[in-house]
Protein backbone atom coordinates (compact mmCIF):
# COMPACT_ATOMS: atom_id res chain seq x y z
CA UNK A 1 230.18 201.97 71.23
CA UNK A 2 231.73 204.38 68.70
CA UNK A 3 235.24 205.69 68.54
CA UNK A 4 236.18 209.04 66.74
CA UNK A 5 239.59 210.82 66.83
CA UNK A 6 241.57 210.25 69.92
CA UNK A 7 245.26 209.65 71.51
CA UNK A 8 245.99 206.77 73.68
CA UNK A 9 248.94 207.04 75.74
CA UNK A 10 249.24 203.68 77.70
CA UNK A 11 251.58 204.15 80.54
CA UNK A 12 252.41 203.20 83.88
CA UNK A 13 253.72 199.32 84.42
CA UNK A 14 256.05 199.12 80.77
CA UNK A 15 257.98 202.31 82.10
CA UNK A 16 260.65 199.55 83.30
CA UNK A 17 264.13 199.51 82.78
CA UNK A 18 264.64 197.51 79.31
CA UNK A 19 267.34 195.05 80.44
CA UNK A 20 264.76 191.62 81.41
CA UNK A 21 265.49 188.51 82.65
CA UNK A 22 262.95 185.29 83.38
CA UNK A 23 260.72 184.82 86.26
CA UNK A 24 261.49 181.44 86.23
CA UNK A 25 265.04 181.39 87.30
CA UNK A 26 267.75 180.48 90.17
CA UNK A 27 269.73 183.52 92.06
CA UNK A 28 273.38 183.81 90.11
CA UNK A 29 276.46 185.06 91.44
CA UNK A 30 278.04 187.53 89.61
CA UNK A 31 282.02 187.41 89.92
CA UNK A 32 282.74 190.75 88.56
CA UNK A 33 281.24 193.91 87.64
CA UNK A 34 281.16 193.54 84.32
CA UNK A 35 280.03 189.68 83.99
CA UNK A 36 275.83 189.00 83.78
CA UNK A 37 274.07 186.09 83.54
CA UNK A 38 273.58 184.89 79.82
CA UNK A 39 269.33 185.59 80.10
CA UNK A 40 270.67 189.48 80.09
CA UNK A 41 270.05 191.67 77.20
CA UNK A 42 270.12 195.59 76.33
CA UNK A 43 266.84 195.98 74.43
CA UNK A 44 267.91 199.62 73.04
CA UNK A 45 270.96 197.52 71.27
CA UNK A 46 268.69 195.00 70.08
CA UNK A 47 265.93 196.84 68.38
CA UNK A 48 268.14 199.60 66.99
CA UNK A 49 268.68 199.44 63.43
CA UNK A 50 271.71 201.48 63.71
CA UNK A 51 273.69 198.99 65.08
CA UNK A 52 275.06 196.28 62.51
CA UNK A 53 273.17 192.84 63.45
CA UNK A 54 276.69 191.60 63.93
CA UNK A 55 277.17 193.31 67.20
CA UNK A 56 273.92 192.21 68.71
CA UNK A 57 274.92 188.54 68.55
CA UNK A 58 275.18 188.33 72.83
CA UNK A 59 271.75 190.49 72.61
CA UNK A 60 270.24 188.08 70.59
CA UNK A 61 271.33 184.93 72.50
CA UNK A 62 270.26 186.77 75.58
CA UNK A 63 266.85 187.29 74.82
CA UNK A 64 266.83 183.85 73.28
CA UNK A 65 268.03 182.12 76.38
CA UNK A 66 265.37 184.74 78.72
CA UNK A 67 262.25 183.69 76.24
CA UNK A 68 263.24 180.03 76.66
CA UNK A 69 263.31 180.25 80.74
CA UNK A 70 259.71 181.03 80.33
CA UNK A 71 259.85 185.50 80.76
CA UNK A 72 256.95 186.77 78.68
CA UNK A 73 258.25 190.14 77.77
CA UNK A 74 261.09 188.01 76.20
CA UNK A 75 258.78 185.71 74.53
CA UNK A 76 256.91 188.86 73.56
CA UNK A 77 259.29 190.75 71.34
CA UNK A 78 260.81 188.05 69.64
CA UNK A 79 257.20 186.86 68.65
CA UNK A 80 257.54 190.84 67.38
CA UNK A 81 260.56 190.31 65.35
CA UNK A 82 259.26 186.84 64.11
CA UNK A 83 255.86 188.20 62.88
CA UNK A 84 257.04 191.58 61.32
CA UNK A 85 260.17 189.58 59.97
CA UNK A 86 262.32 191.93 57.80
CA UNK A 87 259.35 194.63 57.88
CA UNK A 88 260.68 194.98 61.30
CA UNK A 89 263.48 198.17 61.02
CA UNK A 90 265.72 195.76 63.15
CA UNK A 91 265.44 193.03 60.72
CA UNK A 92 266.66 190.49 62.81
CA UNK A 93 265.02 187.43 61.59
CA UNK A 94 262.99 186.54 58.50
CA UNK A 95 259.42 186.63 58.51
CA UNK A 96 258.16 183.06 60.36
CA UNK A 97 254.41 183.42 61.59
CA UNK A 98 254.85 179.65 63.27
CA UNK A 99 257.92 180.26 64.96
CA UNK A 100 255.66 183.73 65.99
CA UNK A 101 252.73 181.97 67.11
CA UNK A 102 255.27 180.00 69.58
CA UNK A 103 256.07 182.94 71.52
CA UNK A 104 253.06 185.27 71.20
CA UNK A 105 250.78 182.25 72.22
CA UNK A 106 253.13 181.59 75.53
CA UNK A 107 253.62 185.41 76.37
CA UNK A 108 249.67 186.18 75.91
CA UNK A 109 249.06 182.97 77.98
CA UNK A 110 251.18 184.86 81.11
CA UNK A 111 249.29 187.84 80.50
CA UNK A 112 251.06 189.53 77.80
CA UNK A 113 247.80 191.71 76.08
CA UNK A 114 250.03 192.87 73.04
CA UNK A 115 251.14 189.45 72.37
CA UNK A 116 247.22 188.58 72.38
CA UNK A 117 246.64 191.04 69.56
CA UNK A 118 249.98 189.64 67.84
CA UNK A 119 248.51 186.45 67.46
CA UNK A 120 244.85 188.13 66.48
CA UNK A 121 247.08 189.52 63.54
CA UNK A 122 248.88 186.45 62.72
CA UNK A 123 245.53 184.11 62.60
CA UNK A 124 243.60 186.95 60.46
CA UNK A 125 246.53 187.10 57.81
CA UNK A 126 246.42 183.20 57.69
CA UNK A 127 242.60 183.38 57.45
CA UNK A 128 241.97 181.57 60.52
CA UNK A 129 239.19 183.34 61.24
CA UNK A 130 237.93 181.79 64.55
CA UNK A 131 241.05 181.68 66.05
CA UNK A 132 241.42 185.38 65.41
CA UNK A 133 238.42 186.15 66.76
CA UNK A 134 239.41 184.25 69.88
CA UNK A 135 242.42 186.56 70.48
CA UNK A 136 241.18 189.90 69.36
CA UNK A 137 238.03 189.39 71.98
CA UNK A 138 240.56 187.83 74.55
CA UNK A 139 243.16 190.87 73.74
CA UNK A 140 240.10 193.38 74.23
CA UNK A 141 239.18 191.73 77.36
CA UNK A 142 242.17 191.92 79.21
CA UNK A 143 243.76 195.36 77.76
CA UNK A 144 240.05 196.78 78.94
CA UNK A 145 241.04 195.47 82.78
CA UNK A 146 244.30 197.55 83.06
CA UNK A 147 242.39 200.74 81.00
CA UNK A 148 239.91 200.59 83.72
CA UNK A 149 242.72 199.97 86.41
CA UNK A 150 244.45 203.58 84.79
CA UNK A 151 241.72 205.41 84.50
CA UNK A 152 241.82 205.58 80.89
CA UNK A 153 240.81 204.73 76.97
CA UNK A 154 243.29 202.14 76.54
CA UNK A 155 242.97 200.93 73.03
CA UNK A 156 239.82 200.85 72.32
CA UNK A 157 239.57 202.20 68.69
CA UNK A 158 242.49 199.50 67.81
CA UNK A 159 240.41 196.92 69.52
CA UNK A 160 236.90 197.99 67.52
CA UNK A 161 238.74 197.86 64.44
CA UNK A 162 240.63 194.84 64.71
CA UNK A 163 237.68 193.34 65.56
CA UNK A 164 235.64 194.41 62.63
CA UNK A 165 238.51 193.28 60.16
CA UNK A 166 238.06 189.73 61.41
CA UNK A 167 233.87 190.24 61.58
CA UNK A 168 234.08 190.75 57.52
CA UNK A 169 234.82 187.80 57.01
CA UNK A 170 233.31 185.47 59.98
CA UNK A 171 229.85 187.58 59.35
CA UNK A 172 230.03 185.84 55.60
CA UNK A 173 229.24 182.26 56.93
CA UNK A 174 227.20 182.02 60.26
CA UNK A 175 226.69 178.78 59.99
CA UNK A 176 230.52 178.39 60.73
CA UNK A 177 231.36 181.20 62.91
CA UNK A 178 228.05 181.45 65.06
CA UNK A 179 227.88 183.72 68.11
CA UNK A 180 227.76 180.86 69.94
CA UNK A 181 230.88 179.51 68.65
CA UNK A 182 232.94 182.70 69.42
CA UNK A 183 231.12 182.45 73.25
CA UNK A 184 232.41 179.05 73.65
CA UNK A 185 235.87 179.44 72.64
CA UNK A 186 235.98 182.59 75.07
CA UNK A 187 234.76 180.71 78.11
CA UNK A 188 237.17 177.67 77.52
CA UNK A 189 239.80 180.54 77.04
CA UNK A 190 238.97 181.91 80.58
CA UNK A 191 238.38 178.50 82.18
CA UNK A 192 241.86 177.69 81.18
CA UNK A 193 243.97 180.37 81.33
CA UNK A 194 242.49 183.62 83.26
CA UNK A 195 243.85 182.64 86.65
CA UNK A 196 247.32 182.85 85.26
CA UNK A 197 246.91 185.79 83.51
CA UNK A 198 245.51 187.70 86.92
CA UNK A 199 247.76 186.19 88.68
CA UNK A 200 250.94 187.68 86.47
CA UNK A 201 249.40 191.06 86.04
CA UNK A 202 248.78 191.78 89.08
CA UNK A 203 250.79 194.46 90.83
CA UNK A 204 252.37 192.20 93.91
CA UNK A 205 253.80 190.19 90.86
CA UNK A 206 255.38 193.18 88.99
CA UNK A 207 256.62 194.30 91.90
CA UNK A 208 258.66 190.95 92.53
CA UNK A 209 259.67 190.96 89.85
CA UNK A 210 261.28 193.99 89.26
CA UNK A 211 263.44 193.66 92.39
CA UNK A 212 265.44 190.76 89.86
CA UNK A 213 266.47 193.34 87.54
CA UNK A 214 269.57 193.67 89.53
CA UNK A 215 271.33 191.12 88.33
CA UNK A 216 270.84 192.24 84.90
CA UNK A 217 271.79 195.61 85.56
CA UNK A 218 274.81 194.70 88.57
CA UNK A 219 272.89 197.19 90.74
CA UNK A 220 270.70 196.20 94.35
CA UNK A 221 268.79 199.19 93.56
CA UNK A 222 267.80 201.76 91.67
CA UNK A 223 268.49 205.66 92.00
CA UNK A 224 266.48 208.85 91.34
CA UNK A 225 267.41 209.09 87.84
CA UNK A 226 266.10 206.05 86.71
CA UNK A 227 262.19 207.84 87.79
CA UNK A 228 260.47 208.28 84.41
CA UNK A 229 256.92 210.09 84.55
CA UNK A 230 255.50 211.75 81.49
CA UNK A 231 254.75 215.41 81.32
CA UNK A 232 253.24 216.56 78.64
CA UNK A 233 251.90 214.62 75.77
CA UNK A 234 251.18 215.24 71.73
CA UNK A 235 249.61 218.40 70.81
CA UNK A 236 247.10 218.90 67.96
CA UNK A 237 249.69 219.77 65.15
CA UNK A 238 251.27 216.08 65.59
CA UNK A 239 247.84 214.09 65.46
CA UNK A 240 247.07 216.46 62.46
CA UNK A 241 250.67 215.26 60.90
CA UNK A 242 249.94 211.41 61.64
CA UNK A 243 246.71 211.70 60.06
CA UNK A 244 248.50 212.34 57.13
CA UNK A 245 250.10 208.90 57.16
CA UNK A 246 247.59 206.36 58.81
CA UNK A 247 244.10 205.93 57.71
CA UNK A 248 243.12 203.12 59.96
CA UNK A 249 243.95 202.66 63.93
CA UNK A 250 247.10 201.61 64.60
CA UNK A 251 249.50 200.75 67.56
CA UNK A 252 253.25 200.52 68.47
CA UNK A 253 255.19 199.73 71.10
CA UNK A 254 258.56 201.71 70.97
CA UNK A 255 261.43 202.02 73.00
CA UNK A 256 262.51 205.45 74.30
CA UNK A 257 265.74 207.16 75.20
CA UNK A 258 265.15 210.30 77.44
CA UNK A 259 267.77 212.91 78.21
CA UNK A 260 267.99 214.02 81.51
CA UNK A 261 265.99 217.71 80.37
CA UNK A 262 263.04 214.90 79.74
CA UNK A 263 263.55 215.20 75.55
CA UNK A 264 262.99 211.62 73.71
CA UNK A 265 266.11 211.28 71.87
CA UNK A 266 264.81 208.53 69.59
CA UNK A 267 261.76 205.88 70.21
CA UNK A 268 262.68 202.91 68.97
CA UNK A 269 259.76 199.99 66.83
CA UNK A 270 259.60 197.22 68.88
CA UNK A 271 256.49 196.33 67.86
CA UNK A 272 253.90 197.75 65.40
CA UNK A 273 249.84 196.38 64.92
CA UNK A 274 248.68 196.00 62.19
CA UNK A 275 251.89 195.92 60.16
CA UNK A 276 254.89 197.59 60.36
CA UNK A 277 254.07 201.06 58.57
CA UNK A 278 251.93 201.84 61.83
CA UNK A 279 255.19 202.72 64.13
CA UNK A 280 256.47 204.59 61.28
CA UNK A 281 253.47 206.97 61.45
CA UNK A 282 253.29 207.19 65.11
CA UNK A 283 257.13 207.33 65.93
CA UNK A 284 257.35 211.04 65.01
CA UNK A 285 254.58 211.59 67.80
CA UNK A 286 256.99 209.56 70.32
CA UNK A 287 259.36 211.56 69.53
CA UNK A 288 257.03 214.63 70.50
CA UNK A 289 256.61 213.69 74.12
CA UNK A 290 258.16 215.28 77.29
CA UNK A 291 259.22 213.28 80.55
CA UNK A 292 260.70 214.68 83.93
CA UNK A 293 263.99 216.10 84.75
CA UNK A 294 266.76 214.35 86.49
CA UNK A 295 270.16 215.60 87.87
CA UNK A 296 273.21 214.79 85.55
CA UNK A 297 274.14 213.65 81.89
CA UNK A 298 272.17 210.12 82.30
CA UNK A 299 269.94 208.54 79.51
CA UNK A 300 267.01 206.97 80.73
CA UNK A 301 264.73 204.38 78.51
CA UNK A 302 261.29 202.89 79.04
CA UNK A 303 259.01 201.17 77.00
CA UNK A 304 255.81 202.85 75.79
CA UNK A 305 252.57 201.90 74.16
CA UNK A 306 251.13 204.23 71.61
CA UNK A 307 247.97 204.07 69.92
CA UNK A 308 245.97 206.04 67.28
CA UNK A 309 242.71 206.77 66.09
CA UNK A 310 241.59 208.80 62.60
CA UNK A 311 239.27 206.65 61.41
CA UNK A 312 235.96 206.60 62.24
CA UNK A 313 234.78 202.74 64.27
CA UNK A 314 231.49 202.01 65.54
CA UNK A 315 230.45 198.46 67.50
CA UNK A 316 227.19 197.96 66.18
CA UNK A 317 224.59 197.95 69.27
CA UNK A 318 222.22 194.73 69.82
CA UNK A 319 218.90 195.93 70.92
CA UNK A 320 217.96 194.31 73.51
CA UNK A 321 215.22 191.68 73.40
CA UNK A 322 211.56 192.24 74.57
């Protein structure tokens, strides 16, 4: 397979509201309209690095308390914010890839694929080579199965290249990283674990659980503004521009806030693969999208998955034996 210049735009299941709470959890009775259970957070407060750290404390504690009760979109981001550390623009924790490797391992283990190429990233800077290759085929794997469910590229040229960082190394003793190793660890993977992941990706379980948003949110249901569908997507002149700032594949995760005319008003890091200068490069192409209109002054905000590709990545072919 070979990968030249391309956008990804991943939609479709992260366009959720941002405020999360764990699957795992007992129904609470809210008292007043302003009290929420302490698993609530506002992700837009959290992640913005315009708002002092000291005034995300109940953020914070929120997602702290959500990632303990077992949600893996909780145990997700702060994975995020553990593994970019104070490369992250939030900065809200110092750099700890163990503490990381906690709550990527959980969240990809529920079916989180970003947290699967988290931990890929985390084993390949610690030179764990056969665990990285575990995760970046097991990451590939599953993000492939919602690509083909969309209808789209997903993120493949990430995927190819992630893979062939890890392959420079393995490649330079095959006595310890065989083919048949990497095999192995793949089927025990699956053996273990795919059931699970199926089982919390599919769409009967996303739709249960966004009907618990409410209590996060002190609504029983959501209105017409709260409909987010893309319109229009980068043009030329803004891959052109990113070009100019990534040399590799990258991709982010960001956090948007939409106007009611459909403009982003700012997209938000909330996570960025490789490293952190990656969302930096692709946040001005965020910012470039276009989203529906909605009656009145309200600011909508969803989650979105960006990738690129300038950088040319080819999977070598195996020819088939005779």
């Amino acid at each position: 397979m070979s990968f030249g210049t391309k956008w990804t735009l991943v939609l479709g299941s992260l366009l959720l509201p941002t405020t999360v709470f764990s699957q795992d959890i007992n129904p609470v009775q809210i008292r007043t309209v302003t009290e929420k259970p302490d698993y609530c957070y506002q992700a837009g407060k959290l992640f913005d690095p315009e708002v002092l750290q000291a005034n995300k404390q109940r953020e914070i504690e929120g997602l702290r308390v959500s990632a303990s009760m077992g949600d893996e979109q909780s145990q997700y981001l702060m994975g995020s914010l553990y593994r970019l550390g104070e490369k992250h623009p939030a900065n809200l924790f110092a750099e700890d890839s163990a503490k990381a490797k906690v709550f990527l391992s959980n969240a990809a283990i529920a079916g989180n694929y970003q947290a699967m190429a988290g931990m890929a990233e985390i084993e390949l800077k610690n030179k764990n080579y056969r665990d990285a290759m575990l995760w970046a085929q097991v990451f590939a794997h599953y993000s492939e199965i919602d690509a083909l469910k969309r209808k789209d590229t997903g993120n493949q040229a990430y995927q190819a290249y992630l893979l062939q960082r890890i392959m420079q190394f393995t490649n330079k003793d095959k006595k310890l990283y065989s083919d048949q190793v990497f095999r192995e660890d793949l089927l025990n993977f699956h053996a273990s674990y795919n059931h699970r992941i199926m089982s919390n990706r599919s769409d009967e379980k996303k739709k249960a659980e966004a009907l618990k948003y409410a209590s996060c949110l002190n609504e029983t249901k959501s209105g017409p503004g709260t409909i987010i569908e893309m319109v229009s997507g980068p043009n030329i002149n803004a891959g052109e521009m990113t070009a100019r700032k990534m040399k590799s594949p990258g991709y982010a995760m960001f956090l948007l806030l939409i106007d009611s005319k459909g403009n982003v008003l700012r997209a938000i890091t909330v996570d960025s693969l490789p490293d952190a200068s990656y969302a930096r490069a692709l946040g001005s192409v965020a910012k470039r999208l276009r989203f529906n209109e909605v009656a009145g002054p309200e600011i909508r905000s969803a989650y979105l998955p960006l990738s690129f590709d300038d950088f040319s990545v080819a999977m070598k072919k195996v020819p088939a034996k005779k």
